[in-house]
N, C-alpha and C. Protein backbone atom coordinates (compact mmCIF):
# COMPACT_ATOMS: atom_id res chain seq x y z
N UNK A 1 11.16 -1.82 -25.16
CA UNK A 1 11.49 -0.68 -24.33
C UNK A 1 10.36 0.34 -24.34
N UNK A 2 9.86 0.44 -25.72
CA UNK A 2 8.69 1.34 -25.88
C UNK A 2 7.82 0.81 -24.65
N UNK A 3 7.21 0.02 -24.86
CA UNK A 3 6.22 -0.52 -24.35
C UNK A 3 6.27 -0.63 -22.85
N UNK A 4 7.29 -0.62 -21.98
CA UNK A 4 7.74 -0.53 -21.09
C UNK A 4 7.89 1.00 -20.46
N UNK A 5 8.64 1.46 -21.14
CA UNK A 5 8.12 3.23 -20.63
C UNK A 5 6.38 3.59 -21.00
N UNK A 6 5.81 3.06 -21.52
CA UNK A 6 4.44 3.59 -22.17
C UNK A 6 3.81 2.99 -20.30
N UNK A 7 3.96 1.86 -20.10
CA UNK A 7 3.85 1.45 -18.73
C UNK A 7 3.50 2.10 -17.60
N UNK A 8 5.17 2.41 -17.64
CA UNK A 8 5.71 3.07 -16.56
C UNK A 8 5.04 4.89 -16.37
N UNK A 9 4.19 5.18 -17.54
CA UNK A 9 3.58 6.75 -17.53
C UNK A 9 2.39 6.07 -17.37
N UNK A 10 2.01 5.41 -18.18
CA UNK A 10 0.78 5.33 -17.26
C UNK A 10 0.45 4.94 -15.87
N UNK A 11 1.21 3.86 -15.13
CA UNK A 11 1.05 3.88 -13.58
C UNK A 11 1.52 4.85 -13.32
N UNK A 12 2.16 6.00 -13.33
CA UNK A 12 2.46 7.42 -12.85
C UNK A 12 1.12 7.48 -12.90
N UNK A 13 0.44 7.74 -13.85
CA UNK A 13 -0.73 8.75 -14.01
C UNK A 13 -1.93 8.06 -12.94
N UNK A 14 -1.63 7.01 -13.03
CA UNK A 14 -2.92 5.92 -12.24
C UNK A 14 -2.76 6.32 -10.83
N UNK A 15 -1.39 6.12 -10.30
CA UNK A 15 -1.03 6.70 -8.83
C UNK A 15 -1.48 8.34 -8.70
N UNK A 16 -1.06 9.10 -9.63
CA UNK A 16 -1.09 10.62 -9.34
C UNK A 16 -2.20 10.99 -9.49
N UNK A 17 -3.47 10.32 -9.92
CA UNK A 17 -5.13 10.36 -9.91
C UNK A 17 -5.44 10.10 -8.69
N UNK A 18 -4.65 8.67 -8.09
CA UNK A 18 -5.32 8.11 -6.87
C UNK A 18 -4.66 8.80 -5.67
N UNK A 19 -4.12 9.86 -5.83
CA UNK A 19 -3.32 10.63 -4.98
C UNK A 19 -4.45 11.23 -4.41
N UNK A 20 -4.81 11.98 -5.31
CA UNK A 20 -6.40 12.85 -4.94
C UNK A 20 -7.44 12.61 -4.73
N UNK A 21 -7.88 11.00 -4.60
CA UNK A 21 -9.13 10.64 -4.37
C UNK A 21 -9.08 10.24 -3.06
N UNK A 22 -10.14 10.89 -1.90
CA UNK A 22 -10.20 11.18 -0.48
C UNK A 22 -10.72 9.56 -0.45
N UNK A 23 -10.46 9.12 1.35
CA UNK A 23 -10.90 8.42 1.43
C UNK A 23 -12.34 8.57 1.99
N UNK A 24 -13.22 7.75 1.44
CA UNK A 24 -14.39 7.56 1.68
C UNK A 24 -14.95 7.96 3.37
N UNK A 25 -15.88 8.81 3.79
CA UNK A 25 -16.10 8.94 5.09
C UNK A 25 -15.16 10.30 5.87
N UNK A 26 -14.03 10.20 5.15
CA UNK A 26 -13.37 11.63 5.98
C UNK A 26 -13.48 12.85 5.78
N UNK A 27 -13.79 13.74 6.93
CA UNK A 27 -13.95 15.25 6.37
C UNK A 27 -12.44 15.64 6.19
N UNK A 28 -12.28 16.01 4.76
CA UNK A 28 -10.73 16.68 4.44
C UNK A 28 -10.76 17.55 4.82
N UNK A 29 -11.52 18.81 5.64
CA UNK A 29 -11.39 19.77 6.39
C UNK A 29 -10.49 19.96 7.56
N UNK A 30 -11.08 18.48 8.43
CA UNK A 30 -10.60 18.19 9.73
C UNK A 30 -9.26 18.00 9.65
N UNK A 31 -9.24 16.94 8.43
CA UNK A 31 -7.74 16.42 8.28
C UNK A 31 -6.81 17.20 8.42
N UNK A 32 -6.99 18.24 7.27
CA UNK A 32 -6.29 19.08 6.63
C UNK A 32 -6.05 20.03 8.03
N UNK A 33 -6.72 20.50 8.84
CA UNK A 33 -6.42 21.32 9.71
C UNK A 33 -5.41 21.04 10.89
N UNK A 34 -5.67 19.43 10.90
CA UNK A 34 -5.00 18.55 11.90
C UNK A 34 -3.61 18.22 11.34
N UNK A 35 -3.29 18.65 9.98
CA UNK A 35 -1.95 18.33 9.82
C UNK A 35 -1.08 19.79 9.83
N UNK A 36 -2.06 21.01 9.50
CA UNK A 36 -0.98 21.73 9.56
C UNK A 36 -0.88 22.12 11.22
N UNK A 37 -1.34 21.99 11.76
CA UNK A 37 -0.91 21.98 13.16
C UNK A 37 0.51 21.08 13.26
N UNK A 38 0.57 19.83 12.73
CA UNK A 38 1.50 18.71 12.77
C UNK A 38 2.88 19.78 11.65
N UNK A 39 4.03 20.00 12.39
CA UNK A 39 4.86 20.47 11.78
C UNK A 39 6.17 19.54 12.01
N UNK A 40 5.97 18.42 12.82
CA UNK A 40 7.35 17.87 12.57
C UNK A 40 7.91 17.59 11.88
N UNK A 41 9.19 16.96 11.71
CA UNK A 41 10.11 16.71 10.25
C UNK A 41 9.59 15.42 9.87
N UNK A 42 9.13 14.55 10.91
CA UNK A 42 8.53 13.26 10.52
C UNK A 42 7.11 13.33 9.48
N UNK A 43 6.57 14.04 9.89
CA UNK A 43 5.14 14.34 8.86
C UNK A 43 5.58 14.59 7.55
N UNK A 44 6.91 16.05 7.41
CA UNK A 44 7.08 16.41 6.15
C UNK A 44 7.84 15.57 5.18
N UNK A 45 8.88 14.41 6.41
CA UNK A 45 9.04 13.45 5.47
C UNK A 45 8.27 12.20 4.78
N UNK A 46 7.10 12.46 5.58
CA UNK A 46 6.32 11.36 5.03
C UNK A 46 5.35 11.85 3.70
N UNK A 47 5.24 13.22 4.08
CA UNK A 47 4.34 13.96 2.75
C UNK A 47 5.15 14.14 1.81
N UNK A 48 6.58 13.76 1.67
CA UNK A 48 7.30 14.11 0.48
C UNK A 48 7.56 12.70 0.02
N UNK A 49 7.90 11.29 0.91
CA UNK A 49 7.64 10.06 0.07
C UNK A 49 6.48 9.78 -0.42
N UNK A 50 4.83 10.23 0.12
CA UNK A 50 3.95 9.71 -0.40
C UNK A 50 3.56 10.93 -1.48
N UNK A 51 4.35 11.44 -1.83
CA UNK A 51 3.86 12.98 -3.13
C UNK A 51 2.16 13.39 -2.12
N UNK A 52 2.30 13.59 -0.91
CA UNK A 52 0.95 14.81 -0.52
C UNK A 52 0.40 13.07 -0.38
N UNK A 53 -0.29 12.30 -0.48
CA UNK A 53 -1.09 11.05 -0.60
C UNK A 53 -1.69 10.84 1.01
N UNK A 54 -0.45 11.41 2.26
CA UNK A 54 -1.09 10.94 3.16
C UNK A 54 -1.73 12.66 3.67
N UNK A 55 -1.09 13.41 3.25
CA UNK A 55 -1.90 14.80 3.57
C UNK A 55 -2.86 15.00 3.28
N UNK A 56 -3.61 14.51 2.10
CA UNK A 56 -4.88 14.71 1.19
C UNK A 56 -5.77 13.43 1.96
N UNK A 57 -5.06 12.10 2.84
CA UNK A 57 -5.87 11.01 3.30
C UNK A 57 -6.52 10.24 2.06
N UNK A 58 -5.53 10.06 1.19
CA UNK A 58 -5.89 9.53 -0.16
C UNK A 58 -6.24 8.07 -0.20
N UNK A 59 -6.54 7.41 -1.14
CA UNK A 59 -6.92 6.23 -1.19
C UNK A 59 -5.65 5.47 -1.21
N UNK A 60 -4.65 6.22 -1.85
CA UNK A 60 -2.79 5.35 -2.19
C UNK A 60 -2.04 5.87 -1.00
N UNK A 61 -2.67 5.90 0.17
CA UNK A 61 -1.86 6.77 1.05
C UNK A 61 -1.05 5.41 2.27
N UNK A 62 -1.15 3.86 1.54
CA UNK A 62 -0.67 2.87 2.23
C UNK A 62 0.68 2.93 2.06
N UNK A 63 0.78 3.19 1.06
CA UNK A 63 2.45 2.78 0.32
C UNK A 63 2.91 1.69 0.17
N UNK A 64 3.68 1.12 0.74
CA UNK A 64 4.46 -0.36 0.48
C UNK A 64 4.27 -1.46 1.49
N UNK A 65 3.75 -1.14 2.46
CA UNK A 65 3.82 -1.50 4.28
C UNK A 65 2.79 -2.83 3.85
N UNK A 66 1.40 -2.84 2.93
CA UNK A 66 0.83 -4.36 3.19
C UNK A 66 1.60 -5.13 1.88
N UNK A 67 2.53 -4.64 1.28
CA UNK A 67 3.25 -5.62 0.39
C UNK A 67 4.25 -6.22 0.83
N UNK A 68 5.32 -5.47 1.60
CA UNK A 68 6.40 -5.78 2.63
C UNK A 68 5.68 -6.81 3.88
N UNK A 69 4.76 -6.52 4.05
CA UNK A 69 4.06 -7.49 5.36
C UNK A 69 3.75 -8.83 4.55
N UNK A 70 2.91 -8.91 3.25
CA UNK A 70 2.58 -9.55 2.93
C UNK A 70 3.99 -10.71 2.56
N UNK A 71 4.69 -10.00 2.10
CA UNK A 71 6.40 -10.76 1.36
C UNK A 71 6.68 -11.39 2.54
N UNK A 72 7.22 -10.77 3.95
CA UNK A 72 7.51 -11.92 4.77
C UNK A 72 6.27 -12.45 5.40
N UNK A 73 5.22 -12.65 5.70
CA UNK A 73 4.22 -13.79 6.02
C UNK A 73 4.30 -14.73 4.94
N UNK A 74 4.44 -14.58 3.77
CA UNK A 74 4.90 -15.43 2.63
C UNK A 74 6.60 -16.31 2.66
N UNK A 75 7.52 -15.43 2.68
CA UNK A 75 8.35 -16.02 3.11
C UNK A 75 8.53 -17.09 4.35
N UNK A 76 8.27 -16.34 5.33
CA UNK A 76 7.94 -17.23 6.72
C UNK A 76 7.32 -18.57 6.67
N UNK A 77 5.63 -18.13 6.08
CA UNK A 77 5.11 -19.41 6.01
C UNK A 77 5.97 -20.68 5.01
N UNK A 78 6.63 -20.42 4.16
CA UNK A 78 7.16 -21.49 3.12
C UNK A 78 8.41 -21.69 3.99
N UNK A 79 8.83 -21.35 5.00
CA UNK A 79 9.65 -22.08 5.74
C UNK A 79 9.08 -22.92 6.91
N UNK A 80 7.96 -22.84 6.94
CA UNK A 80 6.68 -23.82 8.12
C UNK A 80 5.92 -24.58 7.60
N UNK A 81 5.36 -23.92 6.60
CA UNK A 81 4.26 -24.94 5.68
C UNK A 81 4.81 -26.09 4.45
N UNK A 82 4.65 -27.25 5.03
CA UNK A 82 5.52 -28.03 3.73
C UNK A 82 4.95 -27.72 2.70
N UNK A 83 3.76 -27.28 2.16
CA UNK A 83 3.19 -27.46 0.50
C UNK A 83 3.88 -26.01 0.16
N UNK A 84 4.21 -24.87 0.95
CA UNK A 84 4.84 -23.92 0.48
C UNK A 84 6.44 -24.10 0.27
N UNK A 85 7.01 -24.94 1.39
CA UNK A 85 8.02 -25.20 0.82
C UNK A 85 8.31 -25.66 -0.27
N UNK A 86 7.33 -27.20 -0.20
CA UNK A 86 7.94 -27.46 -1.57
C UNK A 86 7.53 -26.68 -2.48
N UNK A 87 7.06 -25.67 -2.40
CA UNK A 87 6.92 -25.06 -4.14
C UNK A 87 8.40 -24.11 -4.09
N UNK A 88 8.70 -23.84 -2.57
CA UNK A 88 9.55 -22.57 -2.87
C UNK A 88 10.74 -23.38 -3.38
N UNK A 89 10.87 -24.88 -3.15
CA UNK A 89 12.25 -25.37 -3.81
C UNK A 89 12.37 -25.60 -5.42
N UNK A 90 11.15 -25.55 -5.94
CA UNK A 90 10.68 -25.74 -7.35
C UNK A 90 11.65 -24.61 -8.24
N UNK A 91 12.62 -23.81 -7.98
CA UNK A 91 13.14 -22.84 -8.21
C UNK A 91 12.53 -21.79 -8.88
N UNK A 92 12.49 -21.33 -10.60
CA UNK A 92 11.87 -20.52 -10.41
C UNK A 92 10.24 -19.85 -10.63
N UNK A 93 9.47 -21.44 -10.93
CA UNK A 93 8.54 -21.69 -11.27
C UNK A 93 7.62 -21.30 -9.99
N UNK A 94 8.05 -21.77 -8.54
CA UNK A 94 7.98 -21.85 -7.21
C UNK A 94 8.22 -20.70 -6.76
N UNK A 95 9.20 -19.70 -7.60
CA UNK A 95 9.21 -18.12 -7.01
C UNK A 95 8.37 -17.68 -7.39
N UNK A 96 7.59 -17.90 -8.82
CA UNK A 96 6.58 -16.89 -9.26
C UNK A 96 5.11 -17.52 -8.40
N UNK A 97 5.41 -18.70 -8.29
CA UNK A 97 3.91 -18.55 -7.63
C UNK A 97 3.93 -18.11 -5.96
N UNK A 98 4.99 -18.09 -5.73
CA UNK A 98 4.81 -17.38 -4.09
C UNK A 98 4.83 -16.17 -4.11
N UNK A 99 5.30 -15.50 -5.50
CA UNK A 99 4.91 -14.05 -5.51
C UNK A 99 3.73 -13.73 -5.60
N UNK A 100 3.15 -14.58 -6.60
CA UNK A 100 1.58 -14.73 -6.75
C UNK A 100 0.49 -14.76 -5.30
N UNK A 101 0.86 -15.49 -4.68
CA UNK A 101 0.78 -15.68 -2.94
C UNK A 101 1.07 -14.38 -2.72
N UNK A 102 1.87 -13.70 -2.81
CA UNK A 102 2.29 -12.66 -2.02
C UNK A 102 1.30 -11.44 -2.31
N UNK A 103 1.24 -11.32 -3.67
CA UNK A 103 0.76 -10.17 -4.21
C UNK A 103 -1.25 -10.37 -3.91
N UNK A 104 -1.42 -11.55 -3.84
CA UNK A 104 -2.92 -12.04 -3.52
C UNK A 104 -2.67 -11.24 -2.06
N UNK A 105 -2.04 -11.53 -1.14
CA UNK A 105 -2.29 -11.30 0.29
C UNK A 105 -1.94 -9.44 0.66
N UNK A 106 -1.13 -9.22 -0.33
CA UNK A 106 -1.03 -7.85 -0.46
C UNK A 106 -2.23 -6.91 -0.57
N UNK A 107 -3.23 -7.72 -1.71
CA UNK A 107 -4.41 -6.51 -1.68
C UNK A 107 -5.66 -7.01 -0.35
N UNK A 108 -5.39 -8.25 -0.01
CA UNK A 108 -6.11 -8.52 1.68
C UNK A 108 -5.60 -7.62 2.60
N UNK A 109 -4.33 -8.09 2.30
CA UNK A 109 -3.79 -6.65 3.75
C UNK A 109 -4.29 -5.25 3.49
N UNK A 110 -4.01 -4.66 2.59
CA UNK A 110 -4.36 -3.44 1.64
C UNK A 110 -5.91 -2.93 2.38
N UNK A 111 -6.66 -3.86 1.77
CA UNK A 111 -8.22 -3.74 2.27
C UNK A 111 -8.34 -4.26 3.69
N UNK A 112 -7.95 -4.77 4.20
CA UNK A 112 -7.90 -4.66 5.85
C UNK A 112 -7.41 -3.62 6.52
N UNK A 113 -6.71 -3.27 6.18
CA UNK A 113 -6.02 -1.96 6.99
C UNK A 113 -6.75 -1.09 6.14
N UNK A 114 -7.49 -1.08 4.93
CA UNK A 114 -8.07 -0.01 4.93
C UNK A 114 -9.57 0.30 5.89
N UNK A 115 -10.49 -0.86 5.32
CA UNK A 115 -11.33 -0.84 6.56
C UNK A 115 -11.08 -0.23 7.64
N UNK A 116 -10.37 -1.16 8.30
CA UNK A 116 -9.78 -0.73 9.37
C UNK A 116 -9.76 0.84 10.10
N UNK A 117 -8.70 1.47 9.24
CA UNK A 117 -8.43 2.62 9.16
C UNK A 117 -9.68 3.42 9.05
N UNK A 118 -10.90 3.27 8.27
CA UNK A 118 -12.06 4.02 7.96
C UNK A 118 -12.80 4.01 8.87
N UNK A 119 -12.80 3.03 9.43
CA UNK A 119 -13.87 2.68 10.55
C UNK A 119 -13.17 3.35 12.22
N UNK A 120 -12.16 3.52 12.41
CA UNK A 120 -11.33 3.93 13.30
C UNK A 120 -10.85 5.58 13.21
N UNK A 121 -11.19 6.39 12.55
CA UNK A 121 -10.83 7.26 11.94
C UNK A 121 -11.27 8.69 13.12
N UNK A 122 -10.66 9.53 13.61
CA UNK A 122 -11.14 10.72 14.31
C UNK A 122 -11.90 11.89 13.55
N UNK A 123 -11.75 11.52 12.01
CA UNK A 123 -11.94 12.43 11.26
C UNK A 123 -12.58 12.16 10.36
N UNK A 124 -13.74 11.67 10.70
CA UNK A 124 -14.97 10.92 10.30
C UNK A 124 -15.90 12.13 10.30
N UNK A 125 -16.71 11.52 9.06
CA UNK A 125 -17.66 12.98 9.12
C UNK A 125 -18.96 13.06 9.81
């Protein structure tokens, strides 16, 4: 249990560092000016799930969206691809490695959409 809460404070602390680290290329000036203009309820609910992450244009400012993408392209494919199927019938030997799959394609997505995002950005310096 120790060891498990000792965990769980430190990824707090790992996230709440990477809260504040800008992304590479953006003027946080621009940003910052461009959101408080933005007063809808949609913005403030999004700055209160990501703790400030997408207000600051942080590096953790993805959230869950390329892990959830990644889980069903994973799922999906092991219902198309026979070598994924058969692992997914392997029960639960076959779950951990499609998580493994999953969590691999998670930090591809991650870094694609980050690119992405950097290179596409209005608020480029």
């Amino acid at each position: 249990m120790r060891k498990r809460l000792l965990f769980l404070l430190g990824a707090l602390v790992v996230y709440r560092i990477g809260t504040f680290i800008p992304v590479p290329g953006i003027d946080a000036a621009k940003f910052a000016a461009f959101f408080r203009l933005r007063t809808a309820p949609c913005s403030a609910c999004s700055t209160c799930f990501s703790g400030g992450a997408l207000q600051r244009f942080s590096i953790f400012r993805a959230d869950v969206m390329p892990y959830i993408t990644a889980s069903i392209i994973v799922q999906m494919a092991s219902m198309v691809y026979p070598p994924w199927a058969q692992i997914r019938k392997d029960g639960e030997s076959g779950r951990r490695k499609l998580m493994q799959f999953t969590r691999y394609g998670t930090v591809g997505l991650a870094a694609f959409q980050g690119f992405g995002r950097l290179g596409h950005s209005e608020f480029g310096q």
